[in-house]
PDB file of N, CA and C in Angstrom:
ATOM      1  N   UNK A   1      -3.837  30.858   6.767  1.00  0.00           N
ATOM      2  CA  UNK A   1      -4.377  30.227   5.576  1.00  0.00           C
ATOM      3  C   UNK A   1      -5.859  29.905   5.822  1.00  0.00           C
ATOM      4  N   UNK A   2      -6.708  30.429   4.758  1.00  0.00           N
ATOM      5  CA  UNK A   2      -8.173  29.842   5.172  1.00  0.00           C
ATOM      6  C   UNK A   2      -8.794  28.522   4.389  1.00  0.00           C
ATOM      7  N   UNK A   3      -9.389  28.327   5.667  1.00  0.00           N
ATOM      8  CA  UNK A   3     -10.146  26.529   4.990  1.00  0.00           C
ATOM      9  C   UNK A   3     -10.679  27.034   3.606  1.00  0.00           C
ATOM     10  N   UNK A   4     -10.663  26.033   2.698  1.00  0.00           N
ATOM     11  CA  UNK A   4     -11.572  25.372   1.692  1.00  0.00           C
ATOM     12  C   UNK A   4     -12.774  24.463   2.039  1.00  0.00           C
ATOM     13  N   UNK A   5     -13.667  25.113   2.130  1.00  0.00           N
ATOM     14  CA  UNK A   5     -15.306  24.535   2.350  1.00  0.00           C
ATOM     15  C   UNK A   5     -15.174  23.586   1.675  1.00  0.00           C
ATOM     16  N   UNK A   6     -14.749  23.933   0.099  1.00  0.00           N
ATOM     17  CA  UNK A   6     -15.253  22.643  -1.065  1.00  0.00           C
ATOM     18  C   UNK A   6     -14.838  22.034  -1.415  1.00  0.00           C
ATOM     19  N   UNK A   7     -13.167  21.635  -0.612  1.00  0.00           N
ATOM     20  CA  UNK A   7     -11.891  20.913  -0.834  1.00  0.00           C
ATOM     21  C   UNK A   7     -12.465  19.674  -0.229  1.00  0.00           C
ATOM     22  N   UNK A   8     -13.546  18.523  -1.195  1.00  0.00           N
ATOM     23  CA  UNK A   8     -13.735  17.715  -0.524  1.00  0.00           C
ATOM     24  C   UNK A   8     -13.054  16.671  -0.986  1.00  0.00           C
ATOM     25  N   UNK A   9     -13.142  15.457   0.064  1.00  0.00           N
ATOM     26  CA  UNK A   9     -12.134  13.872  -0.443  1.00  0.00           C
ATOM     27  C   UNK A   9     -13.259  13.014  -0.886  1.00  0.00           C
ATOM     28  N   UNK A  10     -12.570  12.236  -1.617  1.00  0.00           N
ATOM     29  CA  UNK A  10     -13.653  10.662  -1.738  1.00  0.00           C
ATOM     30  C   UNK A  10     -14.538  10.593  -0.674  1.00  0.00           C
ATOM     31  N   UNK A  11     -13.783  10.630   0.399  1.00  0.00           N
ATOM     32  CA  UNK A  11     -14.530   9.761   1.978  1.00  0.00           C
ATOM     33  C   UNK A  11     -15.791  10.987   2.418  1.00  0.00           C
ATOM     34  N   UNK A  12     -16.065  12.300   1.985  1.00  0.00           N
ATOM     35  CA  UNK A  12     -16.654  13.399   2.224  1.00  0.00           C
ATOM     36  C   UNK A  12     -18.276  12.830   2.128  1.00  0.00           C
ATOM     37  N   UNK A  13     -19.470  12.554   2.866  1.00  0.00           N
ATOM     38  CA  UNK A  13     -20.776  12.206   2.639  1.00  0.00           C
ATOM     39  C   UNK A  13     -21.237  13.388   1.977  1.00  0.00           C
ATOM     40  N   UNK A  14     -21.564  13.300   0.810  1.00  0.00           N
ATOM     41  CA  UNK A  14     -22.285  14.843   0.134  1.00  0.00           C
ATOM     42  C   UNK A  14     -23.633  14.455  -0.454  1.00  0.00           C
ATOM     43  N   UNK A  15     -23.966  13.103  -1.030  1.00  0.00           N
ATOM     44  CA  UNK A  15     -25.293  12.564  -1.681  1.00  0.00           C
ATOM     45  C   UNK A  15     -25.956  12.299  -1.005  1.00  0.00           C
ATOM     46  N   UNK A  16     -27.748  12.858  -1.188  1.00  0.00           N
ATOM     47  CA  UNK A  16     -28.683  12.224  -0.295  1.00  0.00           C
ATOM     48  C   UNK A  16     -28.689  10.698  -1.534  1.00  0.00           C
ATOM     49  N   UNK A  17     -29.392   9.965  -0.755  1.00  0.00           N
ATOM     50  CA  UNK A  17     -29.625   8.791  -1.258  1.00  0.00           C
ATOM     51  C   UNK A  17     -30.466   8.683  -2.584  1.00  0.00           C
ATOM     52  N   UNK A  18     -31.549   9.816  -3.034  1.00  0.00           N
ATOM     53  CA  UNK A  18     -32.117   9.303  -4.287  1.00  0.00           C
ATOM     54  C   UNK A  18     -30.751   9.895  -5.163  1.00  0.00           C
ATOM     55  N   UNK A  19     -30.037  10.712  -5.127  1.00  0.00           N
ATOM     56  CA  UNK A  19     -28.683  10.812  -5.818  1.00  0.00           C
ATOM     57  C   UNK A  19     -27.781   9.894  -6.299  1.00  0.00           C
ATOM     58  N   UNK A  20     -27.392   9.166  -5.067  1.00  0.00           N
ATOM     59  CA  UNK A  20     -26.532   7.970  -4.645  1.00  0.00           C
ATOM     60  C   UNK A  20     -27.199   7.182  -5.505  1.00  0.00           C
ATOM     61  N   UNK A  21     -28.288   6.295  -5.291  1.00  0.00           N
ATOM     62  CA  UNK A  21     -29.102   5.725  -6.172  1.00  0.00           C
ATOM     63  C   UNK A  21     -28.964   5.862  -7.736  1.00  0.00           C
ATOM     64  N   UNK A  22     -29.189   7.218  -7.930  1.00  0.00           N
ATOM     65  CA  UNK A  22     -29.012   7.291  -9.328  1.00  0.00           C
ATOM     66  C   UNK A  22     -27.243   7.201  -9.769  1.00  0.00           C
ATOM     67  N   UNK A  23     -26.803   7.765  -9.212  1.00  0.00           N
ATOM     68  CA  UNK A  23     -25.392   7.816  -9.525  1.00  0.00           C
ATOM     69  C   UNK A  23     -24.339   6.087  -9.100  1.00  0.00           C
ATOM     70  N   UNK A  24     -25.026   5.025  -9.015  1.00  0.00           N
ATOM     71  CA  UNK A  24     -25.030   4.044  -8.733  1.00  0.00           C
ATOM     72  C   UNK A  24     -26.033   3.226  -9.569  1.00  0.00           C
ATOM     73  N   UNK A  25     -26.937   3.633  -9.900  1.00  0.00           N
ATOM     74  CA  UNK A  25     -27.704   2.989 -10.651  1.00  0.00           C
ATOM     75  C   UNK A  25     -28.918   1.720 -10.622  1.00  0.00           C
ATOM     76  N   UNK A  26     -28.990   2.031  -8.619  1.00  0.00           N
ATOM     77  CA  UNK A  26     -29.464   1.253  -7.852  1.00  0.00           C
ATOM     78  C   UNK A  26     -30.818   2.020  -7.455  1.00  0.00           C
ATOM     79  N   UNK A  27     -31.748   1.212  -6.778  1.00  0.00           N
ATOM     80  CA  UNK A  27     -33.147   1.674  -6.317  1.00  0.00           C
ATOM     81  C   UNK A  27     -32.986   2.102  -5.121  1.00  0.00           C
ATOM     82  N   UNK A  28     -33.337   2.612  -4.401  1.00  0.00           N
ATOM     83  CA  UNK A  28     -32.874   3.405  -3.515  1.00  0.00           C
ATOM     84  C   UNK A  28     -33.253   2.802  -1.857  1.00  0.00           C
ATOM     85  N   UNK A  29     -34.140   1.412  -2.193  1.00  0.00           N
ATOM     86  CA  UNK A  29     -34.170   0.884  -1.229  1.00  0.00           C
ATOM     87  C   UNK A  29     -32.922   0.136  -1.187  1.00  0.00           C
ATOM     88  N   UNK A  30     -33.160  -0.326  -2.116  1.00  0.00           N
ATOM     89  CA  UNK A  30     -31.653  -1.284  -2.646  1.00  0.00           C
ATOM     90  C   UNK A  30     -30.407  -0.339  -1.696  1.00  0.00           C
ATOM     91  N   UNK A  31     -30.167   0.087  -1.860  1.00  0.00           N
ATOM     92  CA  UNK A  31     -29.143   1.202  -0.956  1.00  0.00           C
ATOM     93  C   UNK A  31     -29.643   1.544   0.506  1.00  0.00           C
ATOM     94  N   UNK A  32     -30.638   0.957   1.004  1.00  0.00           N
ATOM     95  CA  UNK A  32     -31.373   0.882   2.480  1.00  0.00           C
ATOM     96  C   UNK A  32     -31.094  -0.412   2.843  1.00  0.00           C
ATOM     97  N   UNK A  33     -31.132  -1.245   2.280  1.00  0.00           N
ATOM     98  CA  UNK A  33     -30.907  -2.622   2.240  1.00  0.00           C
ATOM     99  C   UNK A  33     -29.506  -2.635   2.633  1.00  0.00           C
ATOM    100  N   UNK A  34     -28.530  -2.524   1.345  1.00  0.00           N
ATOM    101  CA  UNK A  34     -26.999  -2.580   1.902  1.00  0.00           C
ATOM    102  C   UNK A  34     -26.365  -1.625   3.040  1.00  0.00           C
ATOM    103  N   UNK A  35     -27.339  -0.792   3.525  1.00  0.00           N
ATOM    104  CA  UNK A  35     -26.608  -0.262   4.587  1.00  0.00           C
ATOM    105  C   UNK A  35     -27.161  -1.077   5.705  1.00  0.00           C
ATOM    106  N   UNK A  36     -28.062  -1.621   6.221  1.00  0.00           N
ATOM    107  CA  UNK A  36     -28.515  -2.199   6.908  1.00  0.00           C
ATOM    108  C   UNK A  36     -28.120  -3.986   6.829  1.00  0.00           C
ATOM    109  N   UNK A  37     -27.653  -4.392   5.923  1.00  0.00           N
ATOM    110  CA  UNK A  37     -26.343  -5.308   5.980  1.00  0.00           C
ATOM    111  C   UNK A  37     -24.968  -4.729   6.014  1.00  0.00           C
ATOM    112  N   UNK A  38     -24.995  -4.144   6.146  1.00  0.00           N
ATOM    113  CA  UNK A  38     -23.697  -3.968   6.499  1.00  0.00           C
ATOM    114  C   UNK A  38     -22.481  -3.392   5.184  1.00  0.00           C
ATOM    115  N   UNK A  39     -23.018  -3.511   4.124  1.00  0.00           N
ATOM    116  CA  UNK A  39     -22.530  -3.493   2.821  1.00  0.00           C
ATOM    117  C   UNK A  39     -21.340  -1.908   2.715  1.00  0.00           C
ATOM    118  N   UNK A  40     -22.414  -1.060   2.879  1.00  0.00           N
ATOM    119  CA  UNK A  40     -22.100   0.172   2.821  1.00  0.00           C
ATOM    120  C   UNK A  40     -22.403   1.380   3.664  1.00  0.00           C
ATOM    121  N   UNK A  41     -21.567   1.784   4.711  1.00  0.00           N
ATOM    122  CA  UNK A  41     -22.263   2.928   6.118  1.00  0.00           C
ATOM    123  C   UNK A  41     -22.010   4.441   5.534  1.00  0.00           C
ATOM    124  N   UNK A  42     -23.193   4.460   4.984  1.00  0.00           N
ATOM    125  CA  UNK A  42     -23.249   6.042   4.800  1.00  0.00           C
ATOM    126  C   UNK A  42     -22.831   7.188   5.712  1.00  0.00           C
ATOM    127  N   UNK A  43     -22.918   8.278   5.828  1.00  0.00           N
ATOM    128  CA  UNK A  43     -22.696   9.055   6.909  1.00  0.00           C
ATOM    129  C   UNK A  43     -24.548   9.467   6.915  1.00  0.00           C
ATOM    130  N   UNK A  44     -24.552  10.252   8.406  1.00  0.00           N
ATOM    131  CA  UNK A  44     -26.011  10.783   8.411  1.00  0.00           C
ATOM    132  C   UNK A  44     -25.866  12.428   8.661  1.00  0.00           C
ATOM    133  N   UNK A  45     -27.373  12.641   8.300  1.00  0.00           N
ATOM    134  CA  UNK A  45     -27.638  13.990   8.611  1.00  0.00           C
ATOM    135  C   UNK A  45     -27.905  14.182   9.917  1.00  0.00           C
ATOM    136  N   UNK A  46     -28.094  15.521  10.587  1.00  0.00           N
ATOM    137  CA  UNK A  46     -28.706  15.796  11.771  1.00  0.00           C
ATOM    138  C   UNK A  46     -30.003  14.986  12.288  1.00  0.00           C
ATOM    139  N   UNK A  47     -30.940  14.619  11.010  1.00  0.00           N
ATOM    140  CA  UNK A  47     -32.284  14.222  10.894  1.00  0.00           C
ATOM    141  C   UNK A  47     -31.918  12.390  10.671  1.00  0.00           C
ATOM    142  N   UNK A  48     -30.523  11.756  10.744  1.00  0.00           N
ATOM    143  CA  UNK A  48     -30.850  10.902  10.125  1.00  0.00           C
ATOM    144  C   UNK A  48     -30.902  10.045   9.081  1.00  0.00           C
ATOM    145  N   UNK A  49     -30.820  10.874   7.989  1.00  0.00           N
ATOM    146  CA  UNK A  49     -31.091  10.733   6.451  1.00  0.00           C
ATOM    147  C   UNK A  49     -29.383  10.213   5.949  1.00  0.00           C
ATOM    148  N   UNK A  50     -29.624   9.521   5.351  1.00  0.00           N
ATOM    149  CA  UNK A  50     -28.150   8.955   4.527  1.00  0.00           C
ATOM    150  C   UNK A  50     -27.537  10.161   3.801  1.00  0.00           C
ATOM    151  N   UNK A  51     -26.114   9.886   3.826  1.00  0.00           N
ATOM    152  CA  UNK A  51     -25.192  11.058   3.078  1.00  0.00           C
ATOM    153  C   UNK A  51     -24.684   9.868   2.280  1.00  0.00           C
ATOM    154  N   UNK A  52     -23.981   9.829   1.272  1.00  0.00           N
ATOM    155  CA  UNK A  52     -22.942   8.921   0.795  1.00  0.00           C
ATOM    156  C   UNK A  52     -22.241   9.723  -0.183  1.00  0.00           C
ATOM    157  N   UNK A  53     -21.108   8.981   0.085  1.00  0.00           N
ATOM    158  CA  UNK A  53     -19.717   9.524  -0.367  1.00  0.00           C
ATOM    159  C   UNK A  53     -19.182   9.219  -1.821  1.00  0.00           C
ATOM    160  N   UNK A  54     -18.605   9.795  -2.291  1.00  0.00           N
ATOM    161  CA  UNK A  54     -17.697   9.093  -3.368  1.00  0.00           C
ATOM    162  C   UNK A  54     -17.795   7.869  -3.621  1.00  0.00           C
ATOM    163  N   UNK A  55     -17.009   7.650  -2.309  1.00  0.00           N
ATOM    164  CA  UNK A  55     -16.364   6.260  -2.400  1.00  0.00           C
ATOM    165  C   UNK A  55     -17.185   5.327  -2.138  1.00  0.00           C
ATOM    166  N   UNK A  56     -18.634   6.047  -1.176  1.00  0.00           N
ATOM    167  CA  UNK A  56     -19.629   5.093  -1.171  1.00  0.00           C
ATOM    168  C   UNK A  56     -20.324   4.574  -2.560  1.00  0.00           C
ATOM    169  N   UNK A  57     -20.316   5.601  -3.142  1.00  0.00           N
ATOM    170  CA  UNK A  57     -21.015   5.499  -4.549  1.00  0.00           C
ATOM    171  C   UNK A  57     -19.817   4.089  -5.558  1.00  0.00           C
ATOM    172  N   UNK A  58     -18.475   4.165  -5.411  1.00  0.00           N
ATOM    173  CA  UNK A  58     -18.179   3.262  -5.854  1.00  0.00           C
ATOM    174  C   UNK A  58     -18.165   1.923  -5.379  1.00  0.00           C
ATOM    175  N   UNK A  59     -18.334   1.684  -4.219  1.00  0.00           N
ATOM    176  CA  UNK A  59     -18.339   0.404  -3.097  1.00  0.00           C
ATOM    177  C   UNK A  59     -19.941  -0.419  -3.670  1.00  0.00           C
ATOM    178  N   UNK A  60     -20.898   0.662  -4.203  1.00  0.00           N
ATOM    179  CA  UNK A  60     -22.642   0.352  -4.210  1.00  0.00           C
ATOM    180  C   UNK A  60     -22.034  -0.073  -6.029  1.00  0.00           C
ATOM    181  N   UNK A  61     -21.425  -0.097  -6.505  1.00  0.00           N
ATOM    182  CA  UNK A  61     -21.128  -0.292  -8.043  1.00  0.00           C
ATOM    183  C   UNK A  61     -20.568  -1.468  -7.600  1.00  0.00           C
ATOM    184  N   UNK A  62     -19.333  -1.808  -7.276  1.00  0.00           N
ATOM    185  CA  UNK A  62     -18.730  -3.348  -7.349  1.00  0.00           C
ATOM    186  C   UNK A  62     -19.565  -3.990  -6.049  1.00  0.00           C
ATOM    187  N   UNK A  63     -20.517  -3.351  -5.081  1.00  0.00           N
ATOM    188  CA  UNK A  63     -21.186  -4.685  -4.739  1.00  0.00           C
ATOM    189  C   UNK A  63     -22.336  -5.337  -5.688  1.00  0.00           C
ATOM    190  N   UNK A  64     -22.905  -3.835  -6.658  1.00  0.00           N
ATOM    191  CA  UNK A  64     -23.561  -4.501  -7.661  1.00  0.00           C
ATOM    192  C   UNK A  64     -22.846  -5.384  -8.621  1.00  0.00           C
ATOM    193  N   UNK A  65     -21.477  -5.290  -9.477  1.00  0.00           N
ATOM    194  CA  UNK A  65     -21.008  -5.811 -10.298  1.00  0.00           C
ATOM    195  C   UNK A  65     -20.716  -7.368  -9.597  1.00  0.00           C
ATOM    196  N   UNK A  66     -20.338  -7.922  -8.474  1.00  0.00           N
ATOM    197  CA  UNK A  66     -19.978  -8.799  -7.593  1.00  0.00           C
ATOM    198  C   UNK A  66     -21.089  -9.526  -7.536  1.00  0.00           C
ATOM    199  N   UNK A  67     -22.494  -8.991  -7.479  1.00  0.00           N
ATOM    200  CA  UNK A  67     -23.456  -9.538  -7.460  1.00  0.00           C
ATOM    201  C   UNK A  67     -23.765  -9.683  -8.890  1.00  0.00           C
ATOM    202  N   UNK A  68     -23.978  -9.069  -9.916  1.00  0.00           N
ATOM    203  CA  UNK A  68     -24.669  -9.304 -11.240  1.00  0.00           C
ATOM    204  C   UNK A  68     -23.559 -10.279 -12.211  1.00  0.00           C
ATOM    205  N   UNK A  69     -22.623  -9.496 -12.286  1.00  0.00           N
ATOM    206  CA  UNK A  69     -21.302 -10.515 -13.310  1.00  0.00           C
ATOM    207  C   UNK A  69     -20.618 -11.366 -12.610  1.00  0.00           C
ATOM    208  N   UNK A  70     -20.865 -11.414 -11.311  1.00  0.00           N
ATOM    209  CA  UNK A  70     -20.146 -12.976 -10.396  1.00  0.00           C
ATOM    210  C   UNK A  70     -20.822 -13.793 -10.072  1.00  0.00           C
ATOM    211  N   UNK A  71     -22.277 -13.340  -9.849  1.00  0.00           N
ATOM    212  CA  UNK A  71     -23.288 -14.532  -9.158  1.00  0.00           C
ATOM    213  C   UNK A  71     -22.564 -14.513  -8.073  1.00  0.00           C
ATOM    214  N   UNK A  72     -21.960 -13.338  -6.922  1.00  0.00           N
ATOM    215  CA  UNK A  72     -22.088 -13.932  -5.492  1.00  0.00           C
ATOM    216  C   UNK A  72     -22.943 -13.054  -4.876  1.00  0.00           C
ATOM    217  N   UNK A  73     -23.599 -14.022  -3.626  1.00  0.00           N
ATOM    218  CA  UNK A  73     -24.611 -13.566  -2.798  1.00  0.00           C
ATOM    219  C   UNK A  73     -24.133 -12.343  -1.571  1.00  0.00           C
ATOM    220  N   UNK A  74     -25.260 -11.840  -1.009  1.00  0.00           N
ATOM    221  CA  UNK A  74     -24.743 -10.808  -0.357  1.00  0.00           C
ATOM    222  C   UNK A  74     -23.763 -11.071   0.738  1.00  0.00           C
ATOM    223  N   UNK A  75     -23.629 -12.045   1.402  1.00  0.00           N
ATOM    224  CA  UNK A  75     -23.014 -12.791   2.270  1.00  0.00           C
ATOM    225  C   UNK A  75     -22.006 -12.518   2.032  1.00  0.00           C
ATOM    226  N   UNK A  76     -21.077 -13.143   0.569  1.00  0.00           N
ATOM    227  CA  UNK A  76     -20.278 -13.574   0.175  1.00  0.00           C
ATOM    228  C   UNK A  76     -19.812 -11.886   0.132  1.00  0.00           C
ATOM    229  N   UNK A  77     -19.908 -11.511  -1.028  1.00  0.00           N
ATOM    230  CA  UNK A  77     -19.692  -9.695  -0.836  1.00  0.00           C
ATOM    231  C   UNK A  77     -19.355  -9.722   0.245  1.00  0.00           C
ATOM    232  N   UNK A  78     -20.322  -9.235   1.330  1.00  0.00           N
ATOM    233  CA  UNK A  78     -19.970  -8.880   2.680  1.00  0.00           C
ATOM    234  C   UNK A  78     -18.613  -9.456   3.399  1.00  0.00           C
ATOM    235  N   UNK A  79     -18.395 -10.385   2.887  1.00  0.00           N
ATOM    236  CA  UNK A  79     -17.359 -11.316   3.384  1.00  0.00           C
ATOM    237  C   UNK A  79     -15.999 -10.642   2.478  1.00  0.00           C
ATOM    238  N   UNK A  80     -16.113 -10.799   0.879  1.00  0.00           N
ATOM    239  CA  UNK A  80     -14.731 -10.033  -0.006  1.00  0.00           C
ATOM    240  C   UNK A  80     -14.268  -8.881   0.513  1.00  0.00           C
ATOM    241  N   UNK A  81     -15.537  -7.668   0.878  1.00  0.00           N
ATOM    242  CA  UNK A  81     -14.979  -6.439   1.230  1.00  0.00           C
ATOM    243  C   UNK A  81     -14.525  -5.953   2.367  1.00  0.00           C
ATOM    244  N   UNK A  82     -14.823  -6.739   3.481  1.00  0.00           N
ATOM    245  CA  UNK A  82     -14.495  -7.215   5.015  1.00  0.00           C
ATOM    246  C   UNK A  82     -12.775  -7.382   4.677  1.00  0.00           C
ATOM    247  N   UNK A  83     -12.801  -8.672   3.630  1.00  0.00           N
ATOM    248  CA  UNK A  83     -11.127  -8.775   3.642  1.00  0.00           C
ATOM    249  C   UNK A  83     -10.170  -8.188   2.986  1.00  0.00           C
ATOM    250  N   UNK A  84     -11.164  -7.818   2.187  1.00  0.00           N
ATOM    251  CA  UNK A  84      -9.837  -5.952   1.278  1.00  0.00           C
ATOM    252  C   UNK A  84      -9.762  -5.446   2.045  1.00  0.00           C
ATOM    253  N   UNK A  85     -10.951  -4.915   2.817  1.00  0.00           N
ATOM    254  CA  UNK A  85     -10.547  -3.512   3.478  1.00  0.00           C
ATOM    255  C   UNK A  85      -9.301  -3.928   4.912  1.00  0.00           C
ATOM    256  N   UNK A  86      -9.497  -5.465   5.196  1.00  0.00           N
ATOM    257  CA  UNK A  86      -8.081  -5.816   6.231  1.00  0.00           C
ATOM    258  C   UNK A  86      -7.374  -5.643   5.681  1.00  0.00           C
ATOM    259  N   UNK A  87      -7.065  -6.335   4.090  1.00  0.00           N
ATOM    260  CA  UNK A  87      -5.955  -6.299   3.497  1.00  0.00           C
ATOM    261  C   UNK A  87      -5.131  -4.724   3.483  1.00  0.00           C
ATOM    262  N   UNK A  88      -6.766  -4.076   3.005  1.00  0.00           N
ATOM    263  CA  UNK A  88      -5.661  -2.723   2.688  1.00  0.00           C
ATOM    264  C   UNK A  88      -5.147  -1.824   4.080  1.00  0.00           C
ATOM    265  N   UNK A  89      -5.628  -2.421   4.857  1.00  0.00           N
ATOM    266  CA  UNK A  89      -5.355  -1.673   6.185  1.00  0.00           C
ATOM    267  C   UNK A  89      -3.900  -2.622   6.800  1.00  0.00           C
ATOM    268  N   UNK A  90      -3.814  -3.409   6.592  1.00  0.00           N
ATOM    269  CA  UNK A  90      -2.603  -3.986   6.621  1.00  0.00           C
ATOM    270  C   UNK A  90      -1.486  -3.637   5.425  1.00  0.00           C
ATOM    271  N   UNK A  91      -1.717  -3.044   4.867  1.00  0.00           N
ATOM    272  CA  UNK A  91      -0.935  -2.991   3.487  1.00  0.00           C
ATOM    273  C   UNK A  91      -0.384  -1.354   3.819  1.00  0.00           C
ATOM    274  N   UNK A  92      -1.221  -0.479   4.655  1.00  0.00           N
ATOM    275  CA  UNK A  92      -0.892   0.731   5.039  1.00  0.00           C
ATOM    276  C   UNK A  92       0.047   0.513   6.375  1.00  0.00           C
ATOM    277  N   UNK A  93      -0.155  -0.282   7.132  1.00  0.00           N
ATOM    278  CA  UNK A  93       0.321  -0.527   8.101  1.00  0.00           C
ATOM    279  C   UNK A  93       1.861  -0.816   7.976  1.00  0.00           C
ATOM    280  N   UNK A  94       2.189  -1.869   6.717  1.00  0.00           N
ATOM    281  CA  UNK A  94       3.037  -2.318   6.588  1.00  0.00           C
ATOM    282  C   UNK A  94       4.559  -1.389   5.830  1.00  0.00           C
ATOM    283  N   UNK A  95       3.690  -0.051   5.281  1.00  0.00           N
ATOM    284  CA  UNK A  95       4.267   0.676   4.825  1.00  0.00           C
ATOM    285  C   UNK A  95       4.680   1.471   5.841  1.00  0.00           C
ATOM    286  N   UNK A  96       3.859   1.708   6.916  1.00  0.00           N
ATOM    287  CA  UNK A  96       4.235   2.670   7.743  1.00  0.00           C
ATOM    288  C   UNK A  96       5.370   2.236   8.668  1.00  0.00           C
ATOM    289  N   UNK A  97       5.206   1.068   8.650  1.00  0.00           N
ATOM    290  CA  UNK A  97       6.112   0.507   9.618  1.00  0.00           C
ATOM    291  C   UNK A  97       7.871   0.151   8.943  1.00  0.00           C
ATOM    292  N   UNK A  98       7.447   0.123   7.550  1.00  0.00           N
ATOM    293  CA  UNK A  98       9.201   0.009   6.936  1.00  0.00           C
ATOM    294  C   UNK A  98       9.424   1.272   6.681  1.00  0.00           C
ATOM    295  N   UNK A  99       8.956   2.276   6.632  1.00  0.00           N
ATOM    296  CA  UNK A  99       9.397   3.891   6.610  1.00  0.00           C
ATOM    297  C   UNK A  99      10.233   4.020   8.308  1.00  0.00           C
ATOM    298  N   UNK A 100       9.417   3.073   9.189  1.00  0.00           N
ATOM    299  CA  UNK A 100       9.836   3.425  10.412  1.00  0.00           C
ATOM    300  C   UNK A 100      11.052   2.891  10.817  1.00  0.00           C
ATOM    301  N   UNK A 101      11.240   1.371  10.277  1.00  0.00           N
ATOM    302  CA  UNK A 101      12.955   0.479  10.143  1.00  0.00           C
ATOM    303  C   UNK A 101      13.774   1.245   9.487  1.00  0.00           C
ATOM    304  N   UNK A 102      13.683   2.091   8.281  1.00  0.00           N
ATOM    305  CA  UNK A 102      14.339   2.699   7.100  1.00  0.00           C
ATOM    306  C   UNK A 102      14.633   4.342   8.053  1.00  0.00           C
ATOM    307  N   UNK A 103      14.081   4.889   8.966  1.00  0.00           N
ATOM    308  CA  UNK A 103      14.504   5.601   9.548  1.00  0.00           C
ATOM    309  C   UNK A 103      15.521   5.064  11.009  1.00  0.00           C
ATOM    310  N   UNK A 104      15.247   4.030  11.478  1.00  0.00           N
ATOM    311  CA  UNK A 104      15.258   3.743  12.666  1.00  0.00           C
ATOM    312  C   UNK A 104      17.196   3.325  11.807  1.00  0.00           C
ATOM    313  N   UNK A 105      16.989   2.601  10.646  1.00  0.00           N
ATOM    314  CA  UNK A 105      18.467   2.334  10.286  1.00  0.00           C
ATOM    315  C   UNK A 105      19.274   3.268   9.910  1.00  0.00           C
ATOM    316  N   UNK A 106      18.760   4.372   9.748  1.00  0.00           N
ATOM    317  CA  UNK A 106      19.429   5.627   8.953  1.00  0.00           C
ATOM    318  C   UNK A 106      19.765   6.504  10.681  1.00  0.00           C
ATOM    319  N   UNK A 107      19.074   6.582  11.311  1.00  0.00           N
ATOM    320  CA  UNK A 107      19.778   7.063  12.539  1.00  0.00           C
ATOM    321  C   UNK A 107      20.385   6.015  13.235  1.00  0.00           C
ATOM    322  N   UNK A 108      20.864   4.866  12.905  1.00  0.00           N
ATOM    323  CA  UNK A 108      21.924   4.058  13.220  1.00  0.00           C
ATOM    324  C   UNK A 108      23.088   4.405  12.465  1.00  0.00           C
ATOM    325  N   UNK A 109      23.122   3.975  12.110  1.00  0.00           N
ATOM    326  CA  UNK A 109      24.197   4.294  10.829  1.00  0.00           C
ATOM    327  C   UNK A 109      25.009   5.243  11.295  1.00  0.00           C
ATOM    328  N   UNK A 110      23.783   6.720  11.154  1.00  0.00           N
ATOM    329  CA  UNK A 110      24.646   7.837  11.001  1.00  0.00           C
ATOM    330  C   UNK A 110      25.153   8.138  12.603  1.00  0.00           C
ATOM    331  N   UNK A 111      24.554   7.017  14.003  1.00  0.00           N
ATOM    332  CA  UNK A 111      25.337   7.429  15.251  1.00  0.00           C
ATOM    333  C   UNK A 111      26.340   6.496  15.428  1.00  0.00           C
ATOM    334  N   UNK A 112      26.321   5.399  14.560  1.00  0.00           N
ATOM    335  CA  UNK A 112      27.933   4.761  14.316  1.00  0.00           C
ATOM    336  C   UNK A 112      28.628   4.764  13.966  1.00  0.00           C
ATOM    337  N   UNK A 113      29.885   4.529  14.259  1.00  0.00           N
ATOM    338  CA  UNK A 113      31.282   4.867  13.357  1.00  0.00           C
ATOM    339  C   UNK A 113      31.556   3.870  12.607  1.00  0.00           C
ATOM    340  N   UNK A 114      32.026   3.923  11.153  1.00  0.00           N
ATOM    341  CA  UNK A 114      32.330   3.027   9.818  1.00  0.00           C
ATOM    342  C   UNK A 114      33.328   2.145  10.990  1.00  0.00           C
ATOM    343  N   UNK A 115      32.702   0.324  10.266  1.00  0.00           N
ATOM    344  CA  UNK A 115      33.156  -0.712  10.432  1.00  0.00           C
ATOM    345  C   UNK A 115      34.440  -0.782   9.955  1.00  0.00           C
TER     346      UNK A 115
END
């Protein structure tokens, strides 16, 4: 079977930054800024240069919306998306691990003999 070059995901860095910028709707320092807090880690080029992703492009939207329609500071952001992204990494975790009881009981079962 041959690769798909263009089979890309959300997580894929494909935007240089005046892109990102526009497709975000941000200044493009503004997007130098949040990577350098910490906000949003682009991927880089060979040279350096910011890539951003999909998903980066949506992360640079709700840290703007978080900031403009919430009034919270960058801090604070930095702090919400710190604890989604535990949350959701715990939330994967937690799935993986009852797929793993739900097997672990199903090969019980089936090496015991009815009660």
């Amino acid at each position: 079977m041959e690769a798909n070059y263009f089979d890309l995901s959300d997580d894929t860095p494909v935007y240089v930054i005046s892109v990102a910028a526009q497709l975000s709707g941000l200044h493009p320092q503004t997007l130098r800024q949040y990577d350098r807090l910490g906000l949003v880690s682009p991927g880089r080029t060979a040279g350096r240069g910011r890539l951003y992703s999909t998903r980066d492009i949506m992360m640079l939207r709700e840290v703007q919306r978080l900031s403009q329609e919430e009034g919270i500071n960058l801090a604070g952001i930095k702090r919400i998306l710190t604890l989604e992204n535990e949350a959701m990494r715990l939330r994967d975790e937690n799935h993986r691990l009852r797929a793993e009881v739900a097997t672990i009981r199903a090969l019980i079962q089936y090496q015991l003999p009815p009660a």
